[in-house]
PDB file of N, CA and C in Angstrom:
ATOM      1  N   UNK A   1       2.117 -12.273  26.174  1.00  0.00           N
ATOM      2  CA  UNK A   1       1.487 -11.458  25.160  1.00  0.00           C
ATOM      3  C   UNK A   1       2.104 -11.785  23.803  1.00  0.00           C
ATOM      4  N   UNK A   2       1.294 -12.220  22.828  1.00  0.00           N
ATOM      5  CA  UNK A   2       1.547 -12.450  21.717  1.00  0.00           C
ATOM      6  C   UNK A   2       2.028 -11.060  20.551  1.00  0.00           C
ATOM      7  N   UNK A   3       3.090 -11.185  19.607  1.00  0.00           N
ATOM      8  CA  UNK A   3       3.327 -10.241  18.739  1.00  0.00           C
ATOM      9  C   UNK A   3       2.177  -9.894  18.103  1.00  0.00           C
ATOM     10  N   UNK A   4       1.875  -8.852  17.416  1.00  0.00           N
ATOM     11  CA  UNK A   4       0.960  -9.181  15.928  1.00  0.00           C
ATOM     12  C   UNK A   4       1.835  -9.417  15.406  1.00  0.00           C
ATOM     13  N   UNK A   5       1.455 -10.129  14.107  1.00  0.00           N
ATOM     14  CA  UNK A   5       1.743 -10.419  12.922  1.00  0.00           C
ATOM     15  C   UNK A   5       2.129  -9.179  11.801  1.00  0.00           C
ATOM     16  N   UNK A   6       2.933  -9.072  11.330  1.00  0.00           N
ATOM     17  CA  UNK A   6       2.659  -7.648  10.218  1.00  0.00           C
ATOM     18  C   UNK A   6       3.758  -8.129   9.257  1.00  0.00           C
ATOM     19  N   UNK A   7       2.682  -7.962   7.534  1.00  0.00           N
ATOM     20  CA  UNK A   7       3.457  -8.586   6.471  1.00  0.00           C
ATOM     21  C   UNK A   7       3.150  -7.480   5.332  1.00  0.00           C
ATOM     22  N   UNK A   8       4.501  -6.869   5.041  1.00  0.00           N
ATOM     23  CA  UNK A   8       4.780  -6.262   3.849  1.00  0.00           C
ATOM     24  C   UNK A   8       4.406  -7.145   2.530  1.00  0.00           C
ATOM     25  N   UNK A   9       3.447  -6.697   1.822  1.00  0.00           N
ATOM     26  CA  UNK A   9       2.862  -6.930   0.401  1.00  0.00           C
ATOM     27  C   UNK A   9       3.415  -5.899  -0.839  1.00  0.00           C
ATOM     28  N   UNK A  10       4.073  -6.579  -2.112  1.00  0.00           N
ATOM     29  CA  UNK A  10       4.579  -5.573  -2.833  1.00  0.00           C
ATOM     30  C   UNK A  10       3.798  -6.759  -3.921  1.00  0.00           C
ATOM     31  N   UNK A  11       2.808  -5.524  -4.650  1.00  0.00           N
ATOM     32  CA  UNK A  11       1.966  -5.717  -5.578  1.00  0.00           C
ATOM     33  C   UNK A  11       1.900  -5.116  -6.968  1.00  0.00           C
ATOM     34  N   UNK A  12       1.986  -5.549  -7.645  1.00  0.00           N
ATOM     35  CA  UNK A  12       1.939  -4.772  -8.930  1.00  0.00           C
ATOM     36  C   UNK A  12       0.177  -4.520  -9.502  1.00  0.00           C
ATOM     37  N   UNK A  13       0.165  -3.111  -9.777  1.00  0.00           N
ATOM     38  CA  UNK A  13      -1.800  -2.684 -10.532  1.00  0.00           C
ATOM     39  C   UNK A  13      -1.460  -1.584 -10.836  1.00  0.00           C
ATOM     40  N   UNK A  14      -2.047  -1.370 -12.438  1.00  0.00           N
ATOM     41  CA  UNK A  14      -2.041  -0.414 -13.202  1.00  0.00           C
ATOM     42  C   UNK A  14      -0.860   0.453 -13.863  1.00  0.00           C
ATOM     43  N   UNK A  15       0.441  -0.470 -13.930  1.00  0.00           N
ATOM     44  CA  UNK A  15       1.565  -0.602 -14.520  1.00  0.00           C
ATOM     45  C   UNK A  15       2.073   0.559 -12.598  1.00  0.00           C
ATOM     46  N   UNK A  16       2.145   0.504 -12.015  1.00  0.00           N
ATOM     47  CA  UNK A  16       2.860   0.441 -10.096  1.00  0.00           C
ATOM     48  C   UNK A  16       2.967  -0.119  -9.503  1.00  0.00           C
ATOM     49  N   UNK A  17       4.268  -0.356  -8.831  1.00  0.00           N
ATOM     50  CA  UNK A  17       4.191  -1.046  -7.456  1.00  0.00           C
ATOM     51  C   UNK A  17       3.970  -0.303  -6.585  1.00  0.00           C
ATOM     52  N   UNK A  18       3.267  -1.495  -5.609  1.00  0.00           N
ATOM     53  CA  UNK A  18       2.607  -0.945  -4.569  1.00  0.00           C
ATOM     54  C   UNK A  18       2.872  -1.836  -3.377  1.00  0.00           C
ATOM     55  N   UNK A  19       3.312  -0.631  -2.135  1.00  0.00           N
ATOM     56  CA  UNK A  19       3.798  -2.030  -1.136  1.00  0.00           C
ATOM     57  C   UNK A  19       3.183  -1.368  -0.117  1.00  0.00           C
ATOM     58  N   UNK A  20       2.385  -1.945   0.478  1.00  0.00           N
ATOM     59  CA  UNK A  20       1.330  -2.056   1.365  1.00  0.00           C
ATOM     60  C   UNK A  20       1.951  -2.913   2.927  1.00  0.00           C
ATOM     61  N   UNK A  21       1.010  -2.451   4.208  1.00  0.00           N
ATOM     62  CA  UNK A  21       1.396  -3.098   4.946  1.00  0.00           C
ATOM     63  C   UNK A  21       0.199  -3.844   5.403  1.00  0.00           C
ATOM     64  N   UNK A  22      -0.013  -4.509   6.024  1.00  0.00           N
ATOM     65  CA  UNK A  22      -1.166  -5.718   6.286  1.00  0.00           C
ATOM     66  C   UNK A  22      -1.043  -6.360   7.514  1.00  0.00           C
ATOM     67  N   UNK A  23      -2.259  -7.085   8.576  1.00  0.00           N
ATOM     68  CA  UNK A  23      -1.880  -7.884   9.252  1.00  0.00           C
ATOM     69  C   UNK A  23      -1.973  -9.461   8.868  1.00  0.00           C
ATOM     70  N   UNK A  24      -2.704  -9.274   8.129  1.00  0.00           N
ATOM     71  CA  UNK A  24      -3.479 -10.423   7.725  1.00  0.00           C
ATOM     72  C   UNK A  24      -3.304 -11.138   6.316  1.00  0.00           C
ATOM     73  N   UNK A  25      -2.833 -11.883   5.851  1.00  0.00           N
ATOM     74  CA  UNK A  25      -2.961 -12.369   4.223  1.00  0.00           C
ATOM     75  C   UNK A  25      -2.529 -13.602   4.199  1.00  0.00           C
ATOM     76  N   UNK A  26      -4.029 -14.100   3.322  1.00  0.00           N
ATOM     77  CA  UNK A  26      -4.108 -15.806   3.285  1.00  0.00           C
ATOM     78  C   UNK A  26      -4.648 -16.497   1.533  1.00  0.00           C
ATOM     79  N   UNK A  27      -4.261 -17.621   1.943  1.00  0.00           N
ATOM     80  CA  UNK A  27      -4.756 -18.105   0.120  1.00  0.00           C
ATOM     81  C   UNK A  27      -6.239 -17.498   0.658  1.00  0.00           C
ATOM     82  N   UNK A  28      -6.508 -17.208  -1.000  1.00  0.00           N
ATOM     83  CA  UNK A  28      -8.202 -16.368  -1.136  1.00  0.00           C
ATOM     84  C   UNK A  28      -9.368 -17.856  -1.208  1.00  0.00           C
ATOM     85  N   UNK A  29     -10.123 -17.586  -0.660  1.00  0.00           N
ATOM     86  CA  UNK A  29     -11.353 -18.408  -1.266  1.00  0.00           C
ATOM     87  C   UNK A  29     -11.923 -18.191  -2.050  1.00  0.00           C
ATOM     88  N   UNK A  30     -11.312 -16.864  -3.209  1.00  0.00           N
ATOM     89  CA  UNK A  30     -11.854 -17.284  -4.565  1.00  0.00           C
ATOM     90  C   UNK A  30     -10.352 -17.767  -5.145  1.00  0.00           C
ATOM     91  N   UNK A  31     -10.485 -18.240  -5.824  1.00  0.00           N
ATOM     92  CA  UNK A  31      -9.297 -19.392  -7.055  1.00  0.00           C
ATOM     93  C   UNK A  31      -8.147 -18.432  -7.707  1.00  0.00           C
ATOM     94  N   UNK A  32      -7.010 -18.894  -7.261  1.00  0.00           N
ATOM     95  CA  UNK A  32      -6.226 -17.815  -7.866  1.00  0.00           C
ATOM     96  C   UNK A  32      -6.216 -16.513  -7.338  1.00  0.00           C
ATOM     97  N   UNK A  33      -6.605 -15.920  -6.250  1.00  0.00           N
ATOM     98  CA  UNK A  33      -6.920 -14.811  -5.532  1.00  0.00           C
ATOM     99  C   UNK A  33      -5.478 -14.587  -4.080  1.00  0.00           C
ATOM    100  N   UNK A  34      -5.279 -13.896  -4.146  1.00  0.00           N
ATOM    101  CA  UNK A  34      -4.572 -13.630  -2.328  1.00  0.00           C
ATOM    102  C   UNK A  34      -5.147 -12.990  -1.973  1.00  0.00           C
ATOM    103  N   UNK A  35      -5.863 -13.259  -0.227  1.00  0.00           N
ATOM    104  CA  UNK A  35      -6.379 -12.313   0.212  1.00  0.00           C
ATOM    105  C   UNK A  35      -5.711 -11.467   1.384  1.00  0.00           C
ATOM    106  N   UNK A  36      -5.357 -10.000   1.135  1.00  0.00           N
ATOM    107  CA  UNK A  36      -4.700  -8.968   2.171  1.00  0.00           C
ATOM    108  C   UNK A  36      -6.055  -8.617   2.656  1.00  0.00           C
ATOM    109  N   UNK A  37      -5.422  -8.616   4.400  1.00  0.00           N
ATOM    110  CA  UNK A  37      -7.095  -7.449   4.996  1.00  0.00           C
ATOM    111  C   UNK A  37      -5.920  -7.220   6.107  1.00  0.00           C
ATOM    112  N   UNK A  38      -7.110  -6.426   6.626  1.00  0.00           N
ATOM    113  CA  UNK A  38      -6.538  -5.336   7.996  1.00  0.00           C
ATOM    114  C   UNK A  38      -5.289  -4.643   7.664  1.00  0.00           C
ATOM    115  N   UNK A  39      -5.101  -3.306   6.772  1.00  0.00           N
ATOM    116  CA  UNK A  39      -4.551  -2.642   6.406  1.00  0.00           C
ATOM    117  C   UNK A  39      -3.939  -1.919   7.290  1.00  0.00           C
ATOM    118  N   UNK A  40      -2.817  -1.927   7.674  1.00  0.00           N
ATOM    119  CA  UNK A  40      -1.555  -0.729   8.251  1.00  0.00           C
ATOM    120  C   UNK A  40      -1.387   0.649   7.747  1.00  0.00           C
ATOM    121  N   UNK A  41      -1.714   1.688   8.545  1.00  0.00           N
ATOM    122  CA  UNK A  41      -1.115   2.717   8.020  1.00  0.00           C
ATOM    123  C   UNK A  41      -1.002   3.583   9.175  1.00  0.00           C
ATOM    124  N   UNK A  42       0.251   4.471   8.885  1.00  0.00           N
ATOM    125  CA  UNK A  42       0.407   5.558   9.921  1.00  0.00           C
ATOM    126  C   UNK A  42      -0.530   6.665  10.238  1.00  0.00           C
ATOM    127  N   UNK A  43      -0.451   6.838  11.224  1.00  0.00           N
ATOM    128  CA  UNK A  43      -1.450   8.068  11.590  1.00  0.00           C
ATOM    129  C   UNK A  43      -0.574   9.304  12.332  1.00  0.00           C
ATOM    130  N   UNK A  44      -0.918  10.372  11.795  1.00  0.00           N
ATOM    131  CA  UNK A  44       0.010  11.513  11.989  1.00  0.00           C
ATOM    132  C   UNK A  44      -0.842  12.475  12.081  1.00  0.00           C
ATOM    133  N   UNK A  45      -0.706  13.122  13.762  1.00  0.00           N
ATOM    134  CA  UNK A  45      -1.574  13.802  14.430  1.00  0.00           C
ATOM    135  C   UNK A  45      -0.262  15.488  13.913  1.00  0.00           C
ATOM    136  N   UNK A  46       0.922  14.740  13.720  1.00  0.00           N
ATOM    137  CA  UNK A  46       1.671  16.300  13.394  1.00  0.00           C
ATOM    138  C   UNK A  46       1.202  16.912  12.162  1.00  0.00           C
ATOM    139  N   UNK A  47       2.592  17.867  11.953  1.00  0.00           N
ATOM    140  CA  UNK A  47       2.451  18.768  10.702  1.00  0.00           C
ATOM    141  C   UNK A  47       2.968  18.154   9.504  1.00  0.00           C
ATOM    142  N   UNK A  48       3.607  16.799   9.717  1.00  0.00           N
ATOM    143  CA  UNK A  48       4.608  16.754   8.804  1.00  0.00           C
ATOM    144  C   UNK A  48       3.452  15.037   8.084  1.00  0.00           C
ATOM    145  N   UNK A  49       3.419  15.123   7.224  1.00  0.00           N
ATOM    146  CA  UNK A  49       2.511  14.149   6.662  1.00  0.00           C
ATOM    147  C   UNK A  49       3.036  13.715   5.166  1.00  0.00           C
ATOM    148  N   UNK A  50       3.202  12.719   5.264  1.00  0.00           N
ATOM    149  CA  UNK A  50       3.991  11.594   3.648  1.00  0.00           C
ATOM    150  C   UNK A  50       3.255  11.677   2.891  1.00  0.00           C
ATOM    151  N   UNK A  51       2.880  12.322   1.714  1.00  0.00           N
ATOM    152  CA  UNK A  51       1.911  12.077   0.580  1.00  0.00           C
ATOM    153  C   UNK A  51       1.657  10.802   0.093  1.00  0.00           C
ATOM    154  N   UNK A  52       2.579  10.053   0.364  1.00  0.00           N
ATOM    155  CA  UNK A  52       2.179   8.710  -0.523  1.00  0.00           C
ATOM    156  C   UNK A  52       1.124   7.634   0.372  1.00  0.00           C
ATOM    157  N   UNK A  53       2.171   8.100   1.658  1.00  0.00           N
ATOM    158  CA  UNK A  53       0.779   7.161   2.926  1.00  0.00           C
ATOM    159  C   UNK A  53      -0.913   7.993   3.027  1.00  0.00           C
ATOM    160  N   UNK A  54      -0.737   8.975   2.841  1.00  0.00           N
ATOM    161  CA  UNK A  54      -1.913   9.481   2.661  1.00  0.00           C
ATOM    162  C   UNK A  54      -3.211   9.723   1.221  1.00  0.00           C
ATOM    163  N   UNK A  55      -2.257   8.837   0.160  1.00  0.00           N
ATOM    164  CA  UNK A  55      -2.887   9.055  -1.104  1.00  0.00           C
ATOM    165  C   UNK A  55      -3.751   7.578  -0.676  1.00  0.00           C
ATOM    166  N   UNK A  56      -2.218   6.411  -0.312  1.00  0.00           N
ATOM    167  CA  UNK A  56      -2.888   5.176  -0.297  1.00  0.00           C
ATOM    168  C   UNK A  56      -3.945   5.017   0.744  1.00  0.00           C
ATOM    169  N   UNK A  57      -3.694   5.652   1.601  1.00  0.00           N
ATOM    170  CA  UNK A  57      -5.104   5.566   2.815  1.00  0.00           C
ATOM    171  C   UNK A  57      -6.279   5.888   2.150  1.00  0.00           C
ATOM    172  N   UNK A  58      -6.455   7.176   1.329  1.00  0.00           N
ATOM    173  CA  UNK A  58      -7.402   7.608   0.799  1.00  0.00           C
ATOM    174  C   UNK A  58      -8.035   6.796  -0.353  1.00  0.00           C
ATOM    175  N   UNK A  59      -7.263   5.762  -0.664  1.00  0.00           N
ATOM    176  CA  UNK A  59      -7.183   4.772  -2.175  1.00  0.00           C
ATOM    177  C   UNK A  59      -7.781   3.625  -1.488  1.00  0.00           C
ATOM    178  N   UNK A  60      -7.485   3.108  -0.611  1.00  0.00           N
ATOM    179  CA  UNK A  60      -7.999   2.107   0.495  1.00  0.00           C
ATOM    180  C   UNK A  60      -8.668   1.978   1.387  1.00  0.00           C
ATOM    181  N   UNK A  61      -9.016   3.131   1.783  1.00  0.00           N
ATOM    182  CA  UNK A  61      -9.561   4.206   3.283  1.00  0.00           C
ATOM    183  C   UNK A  61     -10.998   2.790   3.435  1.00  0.00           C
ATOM    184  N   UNK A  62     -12.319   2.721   2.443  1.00  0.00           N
ATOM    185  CA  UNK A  62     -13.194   1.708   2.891  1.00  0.00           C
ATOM    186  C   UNK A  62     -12.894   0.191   2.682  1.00  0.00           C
ATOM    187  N   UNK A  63     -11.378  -0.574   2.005  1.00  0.00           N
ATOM    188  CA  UNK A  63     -11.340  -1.523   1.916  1.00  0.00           C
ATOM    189  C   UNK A  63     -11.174  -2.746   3.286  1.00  0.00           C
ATOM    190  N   UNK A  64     -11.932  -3.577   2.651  1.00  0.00           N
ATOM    191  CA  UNK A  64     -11.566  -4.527   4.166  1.00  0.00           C
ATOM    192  C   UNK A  64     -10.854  -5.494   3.839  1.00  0.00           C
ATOM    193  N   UNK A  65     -10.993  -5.943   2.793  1.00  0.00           N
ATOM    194  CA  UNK A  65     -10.310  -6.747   1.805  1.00  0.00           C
ATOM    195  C   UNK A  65     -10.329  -6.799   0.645  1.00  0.00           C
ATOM    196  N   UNK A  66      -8.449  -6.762   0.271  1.00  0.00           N
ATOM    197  CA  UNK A  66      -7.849  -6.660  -1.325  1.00  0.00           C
ATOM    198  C   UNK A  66      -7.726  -7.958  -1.894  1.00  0.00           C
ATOM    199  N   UNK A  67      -8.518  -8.694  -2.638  1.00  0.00           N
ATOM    200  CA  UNK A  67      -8.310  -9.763  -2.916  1.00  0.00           C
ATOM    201  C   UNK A  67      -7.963  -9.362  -4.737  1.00  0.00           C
ATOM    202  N   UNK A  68      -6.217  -9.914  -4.697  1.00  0.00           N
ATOM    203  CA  UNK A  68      -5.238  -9.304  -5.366  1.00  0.00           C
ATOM    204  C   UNK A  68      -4.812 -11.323  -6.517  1.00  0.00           C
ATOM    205  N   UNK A  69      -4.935 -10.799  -7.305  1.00  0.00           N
ATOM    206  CA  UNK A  69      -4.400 -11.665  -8.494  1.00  0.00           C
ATOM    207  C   UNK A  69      -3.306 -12.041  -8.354  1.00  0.00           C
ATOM    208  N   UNK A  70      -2.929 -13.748  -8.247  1.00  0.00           N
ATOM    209  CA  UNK A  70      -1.712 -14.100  -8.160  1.00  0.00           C
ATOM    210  C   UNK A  70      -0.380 -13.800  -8.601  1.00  0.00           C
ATOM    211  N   UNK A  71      -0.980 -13.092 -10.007  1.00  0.00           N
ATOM    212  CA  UNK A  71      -0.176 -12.658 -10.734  1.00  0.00           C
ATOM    213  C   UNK A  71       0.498 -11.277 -10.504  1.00  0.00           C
ATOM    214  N   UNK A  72      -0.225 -10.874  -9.706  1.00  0.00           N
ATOM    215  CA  UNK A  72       0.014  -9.197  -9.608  1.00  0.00           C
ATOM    216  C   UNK A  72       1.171  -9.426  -8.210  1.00  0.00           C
ATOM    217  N   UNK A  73       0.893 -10.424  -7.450  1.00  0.00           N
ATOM    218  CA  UNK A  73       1.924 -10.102  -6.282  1.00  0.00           C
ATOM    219  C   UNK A  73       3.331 -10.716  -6.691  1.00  0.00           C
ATOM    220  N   UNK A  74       4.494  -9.392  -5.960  1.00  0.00           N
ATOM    221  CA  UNK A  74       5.564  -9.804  -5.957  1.00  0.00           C
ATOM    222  C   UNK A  74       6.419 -10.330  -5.049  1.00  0.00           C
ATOM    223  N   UNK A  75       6.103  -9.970  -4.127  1.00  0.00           N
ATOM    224  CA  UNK A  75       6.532 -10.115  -2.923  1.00  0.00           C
ATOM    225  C   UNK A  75       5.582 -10.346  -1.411  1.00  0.00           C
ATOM    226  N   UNK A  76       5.990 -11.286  -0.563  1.00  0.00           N
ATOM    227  CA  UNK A  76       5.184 -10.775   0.997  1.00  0.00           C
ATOM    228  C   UNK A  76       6.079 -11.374   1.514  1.00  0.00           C
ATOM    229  N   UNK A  77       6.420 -10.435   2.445  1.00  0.00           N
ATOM    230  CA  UNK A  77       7.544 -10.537   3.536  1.00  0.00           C
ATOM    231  C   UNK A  77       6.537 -10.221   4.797  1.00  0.00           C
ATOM    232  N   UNK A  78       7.096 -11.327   6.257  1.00  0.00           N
ATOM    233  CA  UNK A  78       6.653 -11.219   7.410  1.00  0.00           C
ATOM    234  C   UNK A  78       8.238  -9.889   7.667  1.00  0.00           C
ATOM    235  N   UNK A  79       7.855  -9.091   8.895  1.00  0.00           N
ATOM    236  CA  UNK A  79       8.510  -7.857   9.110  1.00  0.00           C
ATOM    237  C   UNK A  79       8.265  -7.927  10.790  1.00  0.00           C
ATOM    238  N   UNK A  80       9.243  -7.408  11.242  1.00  0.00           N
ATOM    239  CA  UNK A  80       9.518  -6.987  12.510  1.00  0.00           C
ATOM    240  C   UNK A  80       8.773  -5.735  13.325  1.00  0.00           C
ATOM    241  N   UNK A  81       8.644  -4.669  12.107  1.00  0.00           N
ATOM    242  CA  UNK A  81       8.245  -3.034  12.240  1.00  0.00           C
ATOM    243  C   UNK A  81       7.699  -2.889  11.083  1.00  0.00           C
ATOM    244  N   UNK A  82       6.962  -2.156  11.032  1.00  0.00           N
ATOM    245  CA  UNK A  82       6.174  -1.203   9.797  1.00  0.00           C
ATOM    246  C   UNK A  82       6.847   0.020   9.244  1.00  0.00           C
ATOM    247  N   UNK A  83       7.302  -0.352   7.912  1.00  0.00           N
ATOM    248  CA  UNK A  83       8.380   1.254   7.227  1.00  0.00           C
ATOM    249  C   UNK A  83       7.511   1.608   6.713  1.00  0.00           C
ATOM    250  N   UNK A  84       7.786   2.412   5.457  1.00  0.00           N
ATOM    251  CA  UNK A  84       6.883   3.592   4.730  1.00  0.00           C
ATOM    252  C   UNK A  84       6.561   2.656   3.410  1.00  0.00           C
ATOM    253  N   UNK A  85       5.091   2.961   3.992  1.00  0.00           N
ATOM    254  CA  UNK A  85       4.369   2.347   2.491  1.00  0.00           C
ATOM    255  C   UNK A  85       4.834   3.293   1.250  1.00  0.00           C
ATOM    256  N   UNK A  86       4.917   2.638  -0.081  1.00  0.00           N
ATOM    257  CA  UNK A  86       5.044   3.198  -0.937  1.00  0.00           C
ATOM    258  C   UNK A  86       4.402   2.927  -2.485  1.00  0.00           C
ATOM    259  N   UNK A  87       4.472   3.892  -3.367  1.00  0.00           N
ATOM    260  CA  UNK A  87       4.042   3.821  -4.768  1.00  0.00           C
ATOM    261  C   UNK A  87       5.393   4.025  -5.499  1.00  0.00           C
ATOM    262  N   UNK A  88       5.521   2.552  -6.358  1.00  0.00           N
ATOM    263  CA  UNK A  88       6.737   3.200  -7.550  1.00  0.00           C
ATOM    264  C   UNK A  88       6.452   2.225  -9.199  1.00  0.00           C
ATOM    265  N   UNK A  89       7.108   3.786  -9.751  1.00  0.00           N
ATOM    266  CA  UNK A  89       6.828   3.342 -11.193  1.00  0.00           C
ATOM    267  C   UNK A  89       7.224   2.279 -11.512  1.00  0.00           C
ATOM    268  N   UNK A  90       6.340   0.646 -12.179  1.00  0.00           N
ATOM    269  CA  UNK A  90       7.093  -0.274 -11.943  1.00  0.00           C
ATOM    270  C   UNK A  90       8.188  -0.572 -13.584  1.00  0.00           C
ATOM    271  N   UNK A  91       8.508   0.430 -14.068  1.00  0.00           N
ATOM    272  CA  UNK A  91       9.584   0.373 -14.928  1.00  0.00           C
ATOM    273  C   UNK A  91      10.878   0.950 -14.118  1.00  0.00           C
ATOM    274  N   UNK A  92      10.783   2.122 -14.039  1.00  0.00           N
ATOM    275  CA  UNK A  92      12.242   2.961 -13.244  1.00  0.00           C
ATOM    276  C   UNK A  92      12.493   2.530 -11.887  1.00  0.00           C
ATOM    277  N   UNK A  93      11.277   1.901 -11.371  1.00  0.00           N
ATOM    278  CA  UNK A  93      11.449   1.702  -9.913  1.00  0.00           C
ATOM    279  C   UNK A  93      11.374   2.797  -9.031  1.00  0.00           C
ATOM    280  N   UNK A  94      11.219   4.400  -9.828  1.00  0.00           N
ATOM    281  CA  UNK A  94      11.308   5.345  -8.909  1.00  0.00           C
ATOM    282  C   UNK A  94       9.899   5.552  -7.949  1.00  0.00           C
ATOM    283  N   UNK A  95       9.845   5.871  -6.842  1.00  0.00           N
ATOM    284  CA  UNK A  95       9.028   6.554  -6.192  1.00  0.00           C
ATOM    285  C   UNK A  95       7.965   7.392  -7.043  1.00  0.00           C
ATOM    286  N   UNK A  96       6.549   7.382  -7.155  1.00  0.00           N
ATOM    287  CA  UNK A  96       5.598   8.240  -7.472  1.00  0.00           C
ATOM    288  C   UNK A  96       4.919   9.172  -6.687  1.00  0.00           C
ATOM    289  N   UNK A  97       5.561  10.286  -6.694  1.00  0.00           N
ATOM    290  CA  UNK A  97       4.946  11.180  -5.605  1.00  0.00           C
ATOM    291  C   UNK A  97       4.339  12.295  -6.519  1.00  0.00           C
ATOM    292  N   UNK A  98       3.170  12.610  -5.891  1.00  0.00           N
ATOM    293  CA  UNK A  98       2.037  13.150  -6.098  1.00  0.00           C
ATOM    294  C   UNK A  98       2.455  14.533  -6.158  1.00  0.00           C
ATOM    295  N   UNK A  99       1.919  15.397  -7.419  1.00  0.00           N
ATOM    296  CA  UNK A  99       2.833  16.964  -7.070  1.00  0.00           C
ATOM    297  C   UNK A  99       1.845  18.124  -6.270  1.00  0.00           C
ATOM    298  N   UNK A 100       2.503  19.306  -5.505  1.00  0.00           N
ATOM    299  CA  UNK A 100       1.799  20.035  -4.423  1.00  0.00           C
ATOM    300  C   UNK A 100       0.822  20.738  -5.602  1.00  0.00           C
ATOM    301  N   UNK A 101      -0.418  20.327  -5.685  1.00  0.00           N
ATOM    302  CA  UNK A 101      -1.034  21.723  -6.696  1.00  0.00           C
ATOM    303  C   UNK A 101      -0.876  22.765  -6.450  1.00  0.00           C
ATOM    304  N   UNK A 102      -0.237  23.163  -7.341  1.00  0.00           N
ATOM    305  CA  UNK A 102      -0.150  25.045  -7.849  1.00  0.00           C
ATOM    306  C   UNK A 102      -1.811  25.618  -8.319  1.00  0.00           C
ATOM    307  N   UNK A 103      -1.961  26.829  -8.164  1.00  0.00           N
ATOM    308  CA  UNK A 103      -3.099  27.681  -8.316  1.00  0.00           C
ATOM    309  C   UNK A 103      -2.956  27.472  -9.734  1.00  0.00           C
ATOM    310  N   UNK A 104      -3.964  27.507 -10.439  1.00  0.00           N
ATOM    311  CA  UNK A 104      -4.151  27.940 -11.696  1.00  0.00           C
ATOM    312  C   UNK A 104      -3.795  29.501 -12.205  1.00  0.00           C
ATOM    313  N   UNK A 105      -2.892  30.004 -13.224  1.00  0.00           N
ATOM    314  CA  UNK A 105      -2.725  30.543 -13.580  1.00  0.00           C
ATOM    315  C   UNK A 105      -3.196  31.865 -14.476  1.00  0.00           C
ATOM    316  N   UNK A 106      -4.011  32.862 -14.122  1.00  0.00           N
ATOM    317  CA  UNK A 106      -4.599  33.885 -14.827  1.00  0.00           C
ATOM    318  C   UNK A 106      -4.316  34.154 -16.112  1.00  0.00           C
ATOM    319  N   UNK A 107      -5.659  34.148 -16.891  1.00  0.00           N
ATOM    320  CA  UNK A 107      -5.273  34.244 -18.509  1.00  0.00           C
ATOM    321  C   UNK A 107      -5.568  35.574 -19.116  1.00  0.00           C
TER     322      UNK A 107
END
């Protein structure tokens, strides 16, 4: 029985990095293109759910393929296991996490 394949993509769009997990990514057949498909993401039947894996699912949810500007990728690493996808500001490097909405406030 053969492994899959699974390759961490860290991409830069819309001043974020973005590191994605993938099975699949090859030179694009359009020019200057990389193409990522078959997107990784966790699925969590519990209570406890990562905002950031669930923003990007929802950000990606119909893509089949990201065909991503040479320029924009920073990284692709082949990987052993699948960690936690993430969003970070690509100046501070910090993590971008999404805040819990609060109710609107009575005036």
């Amino acid at each position: 029985m053969t492994a899959r394949t699974l390759h961490k993509v860290t991409f830069l769009s819309h001043g974020k990095v973005y590191e994605l997990y993938a099975q699949r990514v090859e030179s694009g057949r359009l020019w200057g293109f990389v193409e990522v498909s078959d997107l990784v993401f966790d699925v969590h039947d519990g209570l406890v759910v990562d905002p950031t894996e669930e923003r990007l699912r929802d950000e990606f949810r119909n893509t089949r393929t990201l065909h991503l500007p040479m320029q924009s990728v920073l990284r692709i690493e082949d990987v052993e296991k699948k960690g936690q996808s993430a969003i970070r500001d690509a100046e501070s490097g910090e993590k971008v996490v999404t805040p819990f909405p609060f109710p609107a406030r009575p005036r």
